[in-house]
C-alpha atoms as a PDB file:
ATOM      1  CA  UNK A   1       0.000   0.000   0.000  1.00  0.00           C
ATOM      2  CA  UNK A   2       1.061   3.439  -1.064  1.00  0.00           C
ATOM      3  CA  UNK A   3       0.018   6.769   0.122  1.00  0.00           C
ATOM      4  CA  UNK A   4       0.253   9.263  -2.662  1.00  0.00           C
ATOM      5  CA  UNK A   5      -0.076  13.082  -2.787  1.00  0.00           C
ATOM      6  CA  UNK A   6      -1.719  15.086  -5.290  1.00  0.00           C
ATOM      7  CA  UNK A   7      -0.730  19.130  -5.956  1.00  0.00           C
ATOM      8  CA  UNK A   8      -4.035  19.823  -7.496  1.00  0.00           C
ATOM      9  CA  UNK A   9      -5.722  23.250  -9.280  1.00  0.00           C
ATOM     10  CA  UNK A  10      -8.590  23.582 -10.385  1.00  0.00           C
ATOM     11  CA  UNK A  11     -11.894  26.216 -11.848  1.00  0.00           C
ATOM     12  CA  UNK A  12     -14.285  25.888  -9.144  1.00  0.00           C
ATOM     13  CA  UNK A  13     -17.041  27.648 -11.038  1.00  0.00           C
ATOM     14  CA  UNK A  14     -19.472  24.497 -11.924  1.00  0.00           C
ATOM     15  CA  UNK A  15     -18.956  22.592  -8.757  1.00  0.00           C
ATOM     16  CA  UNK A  16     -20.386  22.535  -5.599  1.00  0.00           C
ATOM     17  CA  UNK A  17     -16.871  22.636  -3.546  1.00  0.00           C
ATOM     18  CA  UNK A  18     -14.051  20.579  -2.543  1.00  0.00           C
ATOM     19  CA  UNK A  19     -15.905  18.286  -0.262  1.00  0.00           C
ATOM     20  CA  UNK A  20     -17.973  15.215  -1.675  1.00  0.00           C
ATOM     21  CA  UNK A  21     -21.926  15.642  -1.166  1.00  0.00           C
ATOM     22  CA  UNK A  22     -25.043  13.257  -1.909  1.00  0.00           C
ATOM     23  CA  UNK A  23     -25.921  15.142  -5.110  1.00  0.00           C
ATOM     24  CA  UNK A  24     -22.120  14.792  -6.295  1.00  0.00           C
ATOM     25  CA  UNK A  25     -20.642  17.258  -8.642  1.00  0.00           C
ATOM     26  CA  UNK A  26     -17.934  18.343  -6.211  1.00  0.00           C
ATOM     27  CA  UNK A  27     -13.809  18.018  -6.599  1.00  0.00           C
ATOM     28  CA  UNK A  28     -13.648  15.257  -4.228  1.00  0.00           C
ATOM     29  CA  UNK A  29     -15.769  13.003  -6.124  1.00  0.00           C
ATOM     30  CA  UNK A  30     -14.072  13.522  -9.717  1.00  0.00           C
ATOM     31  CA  UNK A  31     -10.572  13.221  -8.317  1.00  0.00           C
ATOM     32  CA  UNK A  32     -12.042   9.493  -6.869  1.00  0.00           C
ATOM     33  CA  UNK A  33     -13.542   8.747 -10.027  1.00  0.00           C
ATOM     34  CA  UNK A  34     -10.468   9.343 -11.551  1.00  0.00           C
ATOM     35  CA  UNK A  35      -8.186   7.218  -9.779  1.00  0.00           C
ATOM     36  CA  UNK A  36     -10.913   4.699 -10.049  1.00  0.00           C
ATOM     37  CA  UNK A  37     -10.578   4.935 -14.041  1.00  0.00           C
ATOM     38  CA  UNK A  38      -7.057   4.400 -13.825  1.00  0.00           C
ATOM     39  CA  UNK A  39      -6.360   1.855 -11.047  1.00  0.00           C
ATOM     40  CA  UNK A  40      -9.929   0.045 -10.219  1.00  0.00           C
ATOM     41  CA  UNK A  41      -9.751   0.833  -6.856  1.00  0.00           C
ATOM     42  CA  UNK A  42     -12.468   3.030  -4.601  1.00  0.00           C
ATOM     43  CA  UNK A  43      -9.839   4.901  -2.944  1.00  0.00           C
ATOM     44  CA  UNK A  44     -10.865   7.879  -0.460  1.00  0.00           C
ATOM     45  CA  UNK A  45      -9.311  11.206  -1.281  1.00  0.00           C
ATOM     46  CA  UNK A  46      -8.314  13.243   1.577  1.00  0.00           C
ATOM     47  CA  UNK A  47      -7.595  17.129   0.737  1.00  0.00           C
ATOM     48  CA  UNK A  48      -6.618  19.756   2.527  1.00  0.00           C
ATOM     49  CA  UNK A  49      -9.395  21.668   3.495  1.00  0.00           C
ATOM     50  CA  UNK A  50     -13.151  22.236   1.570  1.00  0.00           C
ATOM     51  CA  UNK A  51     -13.867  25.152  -0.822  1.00  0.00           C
ATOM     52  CA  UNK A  52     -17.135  26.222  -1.136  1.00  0.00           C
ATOM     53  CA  UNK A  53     -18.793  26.021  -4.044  1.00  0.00           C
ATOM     54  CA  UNK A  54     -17.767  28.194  -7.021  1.00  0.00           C
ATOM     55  CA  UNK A  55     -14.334  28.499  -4.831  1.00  0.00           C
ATOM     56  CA  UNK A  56     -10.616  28.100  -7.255  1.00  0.00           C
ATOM     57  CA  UNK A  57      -7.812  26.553  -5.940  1.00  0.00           C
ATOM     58  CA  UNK A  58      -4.012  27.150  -7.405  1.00  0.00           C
ATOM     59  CA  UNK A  59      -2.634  24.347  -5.147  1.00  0.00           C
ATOM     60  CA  UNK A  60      -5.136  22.438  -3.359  1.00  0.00           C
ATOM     61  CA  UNK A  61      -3.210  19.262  -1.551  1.00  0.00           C
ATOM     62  CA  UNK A  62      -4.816  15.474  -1.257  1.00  0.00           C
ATOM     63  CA  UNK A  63      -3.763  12.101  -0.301  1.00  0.00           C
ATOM     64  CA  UNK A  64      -5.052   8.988  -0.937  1.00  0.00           C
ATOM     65  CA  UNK A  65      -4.114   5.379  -0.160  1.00  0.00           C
ATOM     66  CA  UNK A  66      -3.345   2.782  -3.191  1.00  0.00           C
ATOM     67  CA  UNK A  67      -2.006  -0.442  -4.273  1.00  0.00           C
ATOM     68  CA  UNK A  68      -1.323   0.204  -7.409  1.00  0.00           C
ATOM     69  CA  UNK A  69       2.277   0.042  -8.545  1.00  0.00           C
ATOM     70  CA  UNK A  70       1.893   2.730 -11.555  1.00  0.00           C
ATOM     71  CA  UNK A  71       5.108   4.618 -11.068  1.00  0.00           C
ATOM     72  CA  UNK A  72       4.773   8.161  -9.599  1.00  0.00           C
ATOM     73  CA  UNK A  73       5.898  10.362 -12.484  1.00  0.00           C
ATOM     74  CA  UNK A  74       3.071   8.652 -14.555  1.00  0.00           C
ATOM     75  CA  UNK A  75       0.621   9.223 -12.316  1.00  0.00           C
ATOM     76  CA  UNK A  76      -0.180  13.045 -13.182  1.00  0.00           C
ATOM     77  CA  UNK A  77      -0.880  12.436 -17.454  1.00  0.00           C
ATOM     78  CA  UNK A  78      -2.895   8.996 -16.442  1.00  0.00           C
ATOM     79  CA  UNK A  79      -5.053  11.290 -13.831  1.00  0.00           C
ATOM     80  CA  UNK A  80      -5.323  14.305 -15.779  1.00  0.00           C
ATOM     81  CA  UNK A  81      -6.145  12.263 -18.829  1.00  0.00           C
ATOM     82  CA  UNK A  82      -9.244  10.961 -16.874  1.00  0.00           C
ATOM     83  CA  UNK A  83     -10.671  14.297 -15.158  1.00  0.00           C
ATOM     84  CA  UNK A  84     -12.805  17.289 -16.329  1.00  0.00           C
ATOM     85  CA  UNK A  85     -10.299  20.302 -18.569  1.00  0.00           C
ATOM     86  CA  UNK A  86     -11.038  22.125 -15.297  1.00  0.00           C
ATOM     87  CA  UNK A  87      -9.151  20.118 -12.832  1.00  0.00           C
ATOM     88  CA  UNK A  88      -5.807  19.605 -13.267  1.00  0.00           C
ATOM     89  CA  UNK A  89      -2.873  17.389 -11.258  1.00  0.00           C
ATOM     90  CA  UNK A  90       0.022  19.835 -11.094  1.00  0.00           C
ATOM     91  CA  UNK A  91       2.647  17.208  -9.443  1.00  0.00           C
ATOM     92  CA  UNK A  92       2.691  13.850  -7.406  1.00  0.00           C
ATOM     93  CA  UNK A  93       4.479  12.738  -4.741  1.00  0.00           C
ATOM     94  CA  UNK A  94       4.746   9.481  -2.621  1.00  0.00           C
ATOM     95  CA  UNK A  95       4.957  10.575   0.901  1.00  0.00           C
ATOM     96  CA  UNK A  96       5.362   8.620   3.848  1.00  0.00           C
ATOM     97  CA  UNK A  97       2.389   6.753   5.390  1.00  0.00           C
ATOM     98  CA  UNK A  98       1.160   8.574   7.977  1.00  0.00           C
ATOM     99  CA  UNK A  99       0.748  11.583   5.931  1.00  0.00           C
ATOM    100  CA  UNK A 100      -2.307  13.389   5.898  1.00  0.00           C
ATOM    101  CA  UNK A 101      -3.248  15.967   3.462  1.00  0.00           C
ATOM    102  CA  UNK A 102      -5.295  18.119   6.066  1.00  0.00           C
ATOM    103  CA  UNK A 103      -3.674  17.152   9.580  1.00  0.00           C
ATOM    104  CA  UNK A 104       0.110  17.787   8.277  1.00  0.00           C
ATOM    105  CA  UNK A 105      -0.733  21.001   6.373  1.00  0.00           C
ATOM    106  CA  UNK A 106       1.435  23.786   8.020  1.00  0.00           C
ATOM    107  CA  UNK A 107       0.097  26.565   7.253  1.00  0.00           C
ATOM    108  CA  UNK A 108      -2.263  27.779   3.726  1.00  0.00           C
ATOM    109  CA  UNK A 109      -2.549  30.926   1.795  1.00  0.00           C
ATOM    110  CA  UNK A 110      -5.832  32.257   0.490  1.00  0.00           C
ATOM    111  CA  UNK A 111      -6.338  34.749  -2.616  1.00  0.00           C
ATOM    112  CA  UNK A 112      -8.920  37.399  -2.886  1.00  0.00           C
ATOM    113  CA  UNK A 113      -8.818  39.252  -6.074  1.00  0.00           C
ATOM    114  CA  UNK A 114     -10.830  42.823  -6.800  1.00  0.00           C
ATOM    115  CA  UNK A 115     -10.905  44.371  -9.744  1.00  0.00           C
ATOM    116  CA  UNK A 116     -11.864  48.079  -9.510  1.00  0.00           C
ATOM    117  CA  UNK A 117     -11.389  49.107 -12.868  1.00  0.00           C
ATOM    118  CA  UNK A 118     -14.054  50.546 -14.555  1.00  0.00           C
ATOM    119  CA  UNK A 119     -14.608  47.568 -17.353  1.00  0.00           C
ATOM    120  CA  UNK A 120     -14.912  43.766 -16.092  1.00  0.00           C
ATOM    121  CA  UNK A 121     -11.637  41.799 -17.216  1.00  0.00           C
ATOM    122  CA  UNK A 122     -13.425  39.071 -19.929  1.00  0.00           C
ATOM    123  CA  UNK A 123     -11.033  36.471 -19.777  1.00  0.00           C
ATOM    124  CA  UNK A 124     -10.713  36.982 -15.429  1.00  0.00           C
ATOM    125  CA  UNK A 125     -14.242  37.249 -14.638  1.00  0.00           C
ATOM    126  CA  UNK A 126     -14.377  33.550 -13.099  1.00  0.00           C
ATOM    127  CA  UNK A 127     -11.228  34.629 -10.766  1.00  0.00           C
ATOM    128  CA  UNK A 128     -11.946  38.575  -9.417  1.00  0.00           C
ATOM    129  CA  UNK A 129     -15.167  40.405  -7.912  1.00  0.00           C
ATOM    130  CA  UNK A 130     -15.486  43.060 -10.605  1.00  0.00           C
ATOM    131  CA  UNK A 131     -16.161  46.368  -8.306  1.00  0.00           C
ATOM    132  CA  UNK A 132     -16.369  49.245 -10.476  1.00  0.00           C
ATOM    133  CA  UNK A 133     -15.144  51.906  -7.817  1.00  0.00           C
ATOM    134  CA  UNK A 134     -11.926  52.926  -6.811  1.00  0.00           C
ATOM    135  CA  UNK A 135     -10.548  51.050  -3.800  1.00  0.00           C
ATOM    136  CA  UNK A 136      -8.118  52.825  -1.012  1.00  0.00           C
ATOM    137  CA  UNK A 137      -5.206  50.034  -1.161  1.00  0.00           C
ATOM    138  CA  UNK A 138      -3.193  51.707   1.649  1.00  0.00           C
ATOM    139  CA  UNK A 139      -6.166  51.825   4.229  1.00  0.00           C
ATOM    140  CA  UNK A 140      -6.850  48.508   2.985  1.00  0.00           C
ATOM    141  CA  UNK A 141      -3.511  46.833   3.923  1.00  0.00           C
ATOM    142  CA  UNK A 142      -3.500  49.207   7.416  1.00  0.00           C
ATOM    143  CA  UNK A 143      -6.774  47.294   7.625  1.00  0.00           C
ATOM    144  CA  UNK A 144      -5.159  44.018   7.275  1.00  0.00           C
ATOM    145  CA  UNK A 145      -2.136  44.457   9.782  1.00  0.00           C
ATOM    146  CA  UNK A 146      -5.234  44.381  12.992  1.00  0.00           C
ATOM    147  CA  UNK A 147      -5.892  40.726  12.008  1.00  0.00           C
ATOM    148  CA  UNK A 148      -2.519  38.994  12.202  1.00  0.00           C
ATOM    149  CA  UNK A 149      -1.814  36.926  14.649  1.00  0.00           C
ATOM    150  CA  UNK A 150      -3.590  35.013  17.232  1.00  0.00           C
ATOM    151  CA  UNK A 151      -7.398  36.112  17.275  1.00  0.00           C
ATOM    152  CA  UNK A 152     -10.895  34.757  17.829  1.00  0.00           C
ATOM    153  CA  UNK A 153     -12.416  35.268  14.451  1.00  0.00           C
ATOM    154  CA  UNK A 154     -15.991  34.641  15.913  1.00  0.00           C
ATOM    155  CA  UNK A 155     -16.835  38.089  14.028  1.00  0.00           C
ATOM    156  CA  UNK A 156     -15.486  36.625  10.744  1.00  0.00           C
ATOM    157  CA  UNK A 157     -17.367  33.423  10.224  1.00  0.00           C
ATOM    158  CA  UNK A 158     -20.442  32.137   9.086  1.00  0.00           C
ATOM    159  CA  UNK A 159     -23.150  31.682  11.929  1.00  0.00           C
ATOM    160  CA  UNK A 160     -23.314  28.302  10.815  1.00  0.00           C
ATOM    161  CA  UNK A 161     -20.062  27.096  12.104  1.00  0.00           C
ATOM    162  CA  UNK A 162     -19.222  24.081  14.041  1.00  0.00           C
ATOM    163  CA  UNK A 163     -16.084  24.420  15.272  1.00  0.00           C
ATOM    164  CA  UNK A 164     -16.006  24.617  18.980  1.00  0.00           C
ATOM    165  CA  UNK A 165     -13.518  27.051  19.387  1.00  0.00           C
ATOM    166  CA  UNK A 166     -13.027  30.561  17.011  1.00  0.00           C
ATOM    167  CA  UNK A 167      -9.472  31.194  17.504  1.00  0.00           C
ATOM    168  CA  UNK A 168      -7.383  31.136  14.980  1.00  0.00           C
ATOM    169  CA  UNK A 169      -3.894  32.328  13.697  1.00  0.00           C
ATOM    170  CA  UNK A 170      -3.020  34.537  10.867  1.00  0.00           C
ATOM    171  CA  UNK A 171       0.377  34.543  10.120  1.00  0.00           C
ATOM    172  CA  UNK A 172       0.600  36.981   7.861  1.00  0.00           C
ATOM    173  CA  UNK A 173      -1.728  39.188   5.224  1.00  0.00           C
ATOM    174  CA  UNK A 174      -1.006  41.361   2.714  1.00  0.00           C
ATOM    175  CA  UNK A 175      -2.465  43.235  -0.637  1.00  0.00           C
ATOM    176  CA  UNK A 176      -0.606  43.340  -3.890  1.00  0.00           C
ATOM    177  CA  UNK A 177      -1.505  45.735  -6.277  1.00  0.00           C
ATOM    178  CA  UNK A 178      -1.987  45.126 -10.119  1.00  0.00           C
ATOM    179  CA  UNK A 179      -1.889  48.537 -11.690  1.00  0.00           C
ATOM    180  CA  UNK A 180      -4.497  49.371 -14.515  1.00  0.00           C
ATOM    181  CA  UNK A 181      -2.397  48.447 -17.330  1.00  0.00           C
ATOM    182  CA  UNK A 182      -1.730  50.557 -20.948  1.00  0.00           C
ATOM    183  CA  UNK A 183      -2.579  47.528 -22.847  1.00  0.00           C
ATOM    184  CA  UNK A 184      -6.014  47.114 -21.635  1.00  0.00           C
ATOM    185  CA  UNK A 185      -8.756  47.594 -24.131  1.00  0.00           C
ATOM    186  CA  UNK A 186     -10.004  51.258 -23.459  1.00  0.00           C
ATOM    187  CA  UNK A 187     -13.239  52.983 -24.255  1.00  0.00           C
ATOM    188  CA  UNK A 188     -14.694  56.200 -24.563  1.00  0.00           C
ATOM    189  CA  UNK A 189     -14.880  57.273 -21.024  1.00  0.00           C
ATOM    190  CA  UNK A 190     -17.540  60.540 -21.734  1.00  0.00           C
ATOM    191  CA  UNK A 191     -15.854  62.510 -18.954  1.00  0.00           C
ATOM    192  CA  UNK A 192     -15.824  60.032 -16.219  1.00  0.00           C
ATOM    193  CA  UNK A 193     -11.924  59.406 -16.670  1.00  0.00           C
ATOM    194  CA  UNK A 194      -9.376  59.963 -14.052  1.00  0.00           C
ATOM    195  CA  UNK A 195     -10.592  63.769 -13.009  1.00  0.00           C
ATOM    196  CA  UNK A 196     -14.068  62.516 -12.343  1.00  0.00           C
ATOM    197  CA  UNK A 197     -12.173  59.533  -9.859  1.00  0.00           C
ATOM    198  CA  UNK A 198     -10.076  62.657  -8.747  1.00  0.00           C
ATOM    199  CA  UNK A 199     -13.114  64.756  -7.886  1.00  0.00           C
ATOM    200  CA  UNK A 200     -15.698  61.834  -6.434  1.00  0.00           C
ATOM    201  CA  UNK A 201     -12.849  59.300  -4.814  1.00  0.00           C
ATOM    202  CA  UNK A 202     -10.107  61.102  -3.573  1.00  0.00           C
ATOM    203  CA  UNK A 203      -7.176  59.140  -1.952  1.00  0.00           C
ATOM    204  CA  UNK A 204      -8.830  55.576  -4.131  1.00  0.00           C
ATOM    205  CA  UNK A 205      -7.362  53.970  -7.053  1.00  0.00           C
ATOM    206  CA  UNK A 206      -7.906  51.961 -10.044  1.00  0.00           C
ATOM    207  CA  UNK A 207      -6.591  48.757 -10.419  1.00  0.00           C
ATOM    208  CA  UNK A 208      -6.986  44.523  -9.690  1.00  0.00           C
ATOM    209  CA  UNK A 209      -6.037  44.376  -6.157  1.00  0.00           C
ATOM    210  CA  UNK A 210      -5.020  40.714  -4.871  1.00  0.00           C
ATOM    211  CA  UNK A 211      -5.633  40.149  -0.730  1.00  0.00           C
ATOM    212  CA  UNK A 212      -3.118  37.203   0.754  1.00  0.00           C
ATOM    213  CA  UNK A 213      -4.244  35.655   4.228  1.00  0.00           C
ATOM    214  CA  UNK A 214      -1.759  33.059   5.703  1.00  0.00           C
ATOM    215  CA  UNK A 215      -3.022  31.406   8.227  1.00  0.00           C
ATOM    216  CA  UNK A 216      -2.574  27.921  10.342  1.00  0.00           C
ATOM    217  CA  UNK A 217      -6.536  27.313  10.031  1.00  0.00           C
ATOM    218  CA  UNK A 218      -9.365  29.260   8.890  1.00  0.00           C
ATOM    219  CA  UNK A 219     -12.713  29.250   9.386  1.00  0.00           C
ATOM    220  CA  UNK A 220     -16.044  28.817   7.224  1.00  0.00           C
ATOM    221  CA  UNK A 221     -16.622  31.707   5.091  1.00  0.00           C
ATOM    222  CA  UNK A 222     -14.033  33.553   7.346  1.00  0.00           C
ATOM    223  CA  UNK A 223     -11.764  35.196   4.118  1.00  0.00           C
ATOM    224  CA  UNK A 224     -14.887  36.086   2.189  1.00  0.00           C
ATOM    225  CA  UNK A 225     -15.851  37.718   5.718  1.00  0.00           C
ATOM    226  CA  UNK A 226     -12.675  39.307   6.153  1.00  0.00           C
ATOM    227  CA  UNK A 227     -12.890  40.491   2.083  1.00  0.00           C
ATOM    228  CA  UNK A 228     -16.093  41.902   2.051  1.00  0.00           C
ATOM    229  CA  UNK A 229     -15.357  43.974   5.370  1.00  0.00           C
ATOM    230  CA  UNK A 230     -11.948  45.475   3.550  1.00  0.00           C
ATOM    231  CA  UNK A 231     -14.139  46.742   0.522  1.00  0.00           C
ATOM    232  CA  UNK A 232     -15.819  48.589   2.970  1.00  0.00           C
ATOM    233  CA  UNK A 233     -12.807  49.956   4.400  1.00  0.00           C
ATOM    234  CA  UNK A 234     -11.279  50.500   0.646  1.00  0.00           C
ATOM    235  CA  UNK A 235     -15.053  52.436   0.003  1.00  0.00           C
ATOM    236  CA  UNK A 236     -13.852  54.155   3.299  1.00  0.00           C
ATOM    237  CA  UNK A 237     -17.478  53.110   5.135  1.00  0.00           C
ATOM    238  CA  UNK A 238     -14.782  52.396   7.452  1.00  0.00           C
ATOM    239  CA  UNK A 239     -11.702  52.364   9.050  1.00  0.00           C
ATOM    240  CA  UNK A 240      -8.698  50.721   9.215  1.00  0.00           C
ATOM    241  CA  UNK A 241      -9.039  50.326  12.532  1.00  0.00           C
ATOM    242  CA  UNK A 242     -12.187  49.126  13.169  1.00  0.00           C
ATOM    243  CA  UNK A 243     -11.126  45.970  11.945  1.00  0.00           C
ATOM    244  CA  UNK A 244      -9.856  45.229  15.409  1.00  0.00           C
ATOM    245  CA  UNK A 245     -13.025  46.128  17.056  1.00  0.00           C
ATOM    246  CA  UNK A 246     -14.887  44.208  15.144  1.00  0.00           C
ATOM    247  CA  UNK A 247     -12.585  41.441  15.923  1.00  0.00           C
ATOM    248  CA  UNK A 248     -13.275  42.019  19.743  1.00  0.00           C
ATOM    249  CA  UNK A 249     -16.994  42.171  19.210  1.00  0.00           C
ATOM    250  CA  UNK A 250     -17.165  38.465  18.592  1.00  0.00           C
ATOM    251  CA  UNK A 251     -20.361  39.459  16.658  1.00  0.00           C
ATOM    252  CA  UNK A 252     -20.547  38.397  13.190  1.00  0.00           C
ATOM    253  CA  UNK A 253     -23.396  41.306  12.808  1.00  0.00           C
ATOM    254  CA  UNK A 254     -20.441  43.543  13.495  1.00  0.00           C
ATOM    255  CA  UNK A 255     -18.687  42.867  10.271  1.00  0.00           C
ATOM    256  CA  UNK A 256     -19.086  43.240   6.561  1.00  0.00           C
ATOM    257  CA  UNK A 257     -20.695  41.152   3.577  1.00  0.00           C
ATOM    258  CA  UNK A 258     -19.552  37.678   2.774  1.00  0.00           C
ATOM    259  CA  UNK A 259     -17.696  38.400  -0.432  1.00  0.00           C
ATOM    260  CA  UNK A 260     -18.858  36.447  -3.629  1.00  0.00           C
ATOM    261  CA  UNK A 261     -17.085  32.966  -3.794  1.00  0.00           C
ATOM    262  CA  UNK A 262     -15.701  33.479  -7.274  1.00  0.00           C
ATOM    263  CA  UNK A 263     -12.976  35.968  -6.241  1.00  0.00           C
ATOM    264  CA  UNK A 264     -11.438  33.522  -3.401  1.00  0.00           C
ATOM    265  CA  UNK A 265      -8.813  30.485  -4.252  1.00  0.00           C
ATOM    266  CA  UNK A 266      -7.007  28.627  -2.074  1.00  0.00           C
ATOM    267  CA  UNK A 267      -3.131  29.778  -4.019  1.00  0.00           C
ATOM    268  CA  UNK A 268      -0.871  27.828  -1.000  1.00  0.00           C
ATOM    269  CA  UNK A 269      -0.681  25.305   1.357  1.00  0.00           C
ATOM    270  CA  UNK A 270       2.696  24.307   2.919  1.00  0.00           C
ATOM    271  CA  UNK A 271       4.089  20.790   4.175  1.00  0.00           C
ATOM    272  CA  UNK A 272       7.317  19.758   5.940  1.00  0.00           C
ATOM    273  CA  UNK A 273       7.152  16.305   3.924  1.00  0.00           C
ATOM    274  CA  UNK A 274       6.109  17.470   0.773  1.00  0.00           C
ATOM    275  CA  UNK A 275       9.126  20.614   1.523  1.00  0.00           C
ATOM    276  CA  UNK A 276      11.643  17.727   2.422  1.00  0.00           C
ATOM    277  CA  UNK A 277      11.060  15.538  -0.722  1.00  0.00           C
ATOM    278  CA  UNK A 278      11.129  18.722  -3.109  1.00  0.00           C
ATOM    279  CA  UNK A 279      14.742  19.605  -1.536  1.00  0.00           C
ATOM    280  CA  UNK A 280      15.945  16.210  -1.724  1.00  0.00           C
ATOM    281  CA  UNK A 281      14.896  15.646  -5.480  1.00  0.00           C
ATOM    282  CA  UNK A 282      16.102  19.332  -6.302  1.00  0.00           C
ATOM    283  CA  UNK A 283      12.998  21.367  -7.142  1.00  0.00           C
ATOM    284  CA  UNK A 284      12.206  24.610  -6.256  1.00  0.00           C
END
């Protein structure tokens, strides 16, 4: 018996999340079905974490348990061949037995992206929350700095939570900033150019912004929480620093909307196993 590990992306747009449910149509099941194509065996996939429905993921982690003797750098073209064009097997690994993809993870990074520009991105509207305002970056990432490190984030989840306890750690959380670029398609504008955003939003800018939230363990719904309250603060219906009173309030009533789900992916999760056999084979 093997235990393998999957580096896995994928669109989360047509499926109902991560985690397998009785009407199907999540990640879980197709990554099952898939090594049941290839190997004949009903293996259970263990990821991570869940993603909601409609959630992305740039490196979503699994294990699963096999017999199969397939060798491991065949395993990601047999798999890939066999699953949807939206989920795709980045890289494969055979990591020691008592390995699990959600107990051994580290740390993981989430990814909110905003685009504020006045015209939608076509070819990014699955990935970013199109907001057609200008933003305030800086008091956004002021806004950020009052949630890291170790918290109870009570004000920041979904009331339907069932984890016992609310505290959680955030490591670290930042906002990179993806200028409008020159190349962009352009339109007429009809006077609302930059002097109108000059005159109407002073101190905001244009641009995709990108929110990063490390974190040991997170919560349901907590970084759509978290990104829903920092448009407000970017909109400047707040301020930076009521992000730590809301924290205090342990009242979810006390913070912002739950962003929309197709603006979040899960871009990161880290491993010392998965770490030590990268270093030992040479990757970066």
């Amino acid at each position: 018996m093997r235990n393998i590990a999957l580096i896995v992306s994928y669109d989360g747009t047509d499926y109902y999340g991560f985690q397998s449910q009785p009407g199907g149509n999540t990640i879980q099941d197709a990554l099952e079905q898939a090594v049941y194509l290839l190997t004949g065996e009903h293996s259970s996939v263990f990821g991570s974490g869940r993603t909601d429905g409609g959630v992305h993921a740039r490196c979503q982690v699994v294990n699963f348990l096999t017999e199969s003797t397939i060798p491991i750098e065949r395993w990601a073209l047999a798999l890939n061949t066999r699953l949807p064009d939206d989920i795709v097997v980045q890289s494969v690994y055979l990591v020691p037995d008592s390995f699990h993809a959600r107990h051994d993870a580290l740390s993981k990074t989430y990814r909110y992206s905003i685009n504020c520009n006045r015209i939608p991105d076509l070819f990014r509207r699955r990935y970013e929350f199109h907001h057609p305002t200008p933003l305030d970056f800086a008091a956004m990432e002021e806004g950020l700095t009052h949630l890291i490190g170790e918290h109870d984030f009570t004000s920041f989840t979904s009331p339907l939570s069932t984890k016992r306890s609310h505290v959680r750690t955030i490591l670290k959380a930042k906002i990179h900033v993806e200028k409008e670029s020159e190349s962009r398609l352009t339109y007429p504008d009809y006077g609302y150019g930059r002097s109108w955003d000059e005159r109407y939003h002073p101190g905001r800018q244009r641009g995709t912004v990108h929110m990063y939230v490390t974190g040991t363990g997170f919560l349901y719904n907590m970084v759509r929480i978290i990104a829903g309250t920092l448009i407000q603060v970017g909109e400047g219906k707040r301020k930076p620093s009521d992000m730590a009173s809301i924290l205090a309030a342990c009242n979810r009533k006390k913070a912002g909307p739950t962003a929309v789900p197709h603006g979040l992916s899960l871009w990161e999760v880290e491993y010392e196993a998965i770490t030590a056999i990268r270093q030992g084979s040479g990757e970066s």
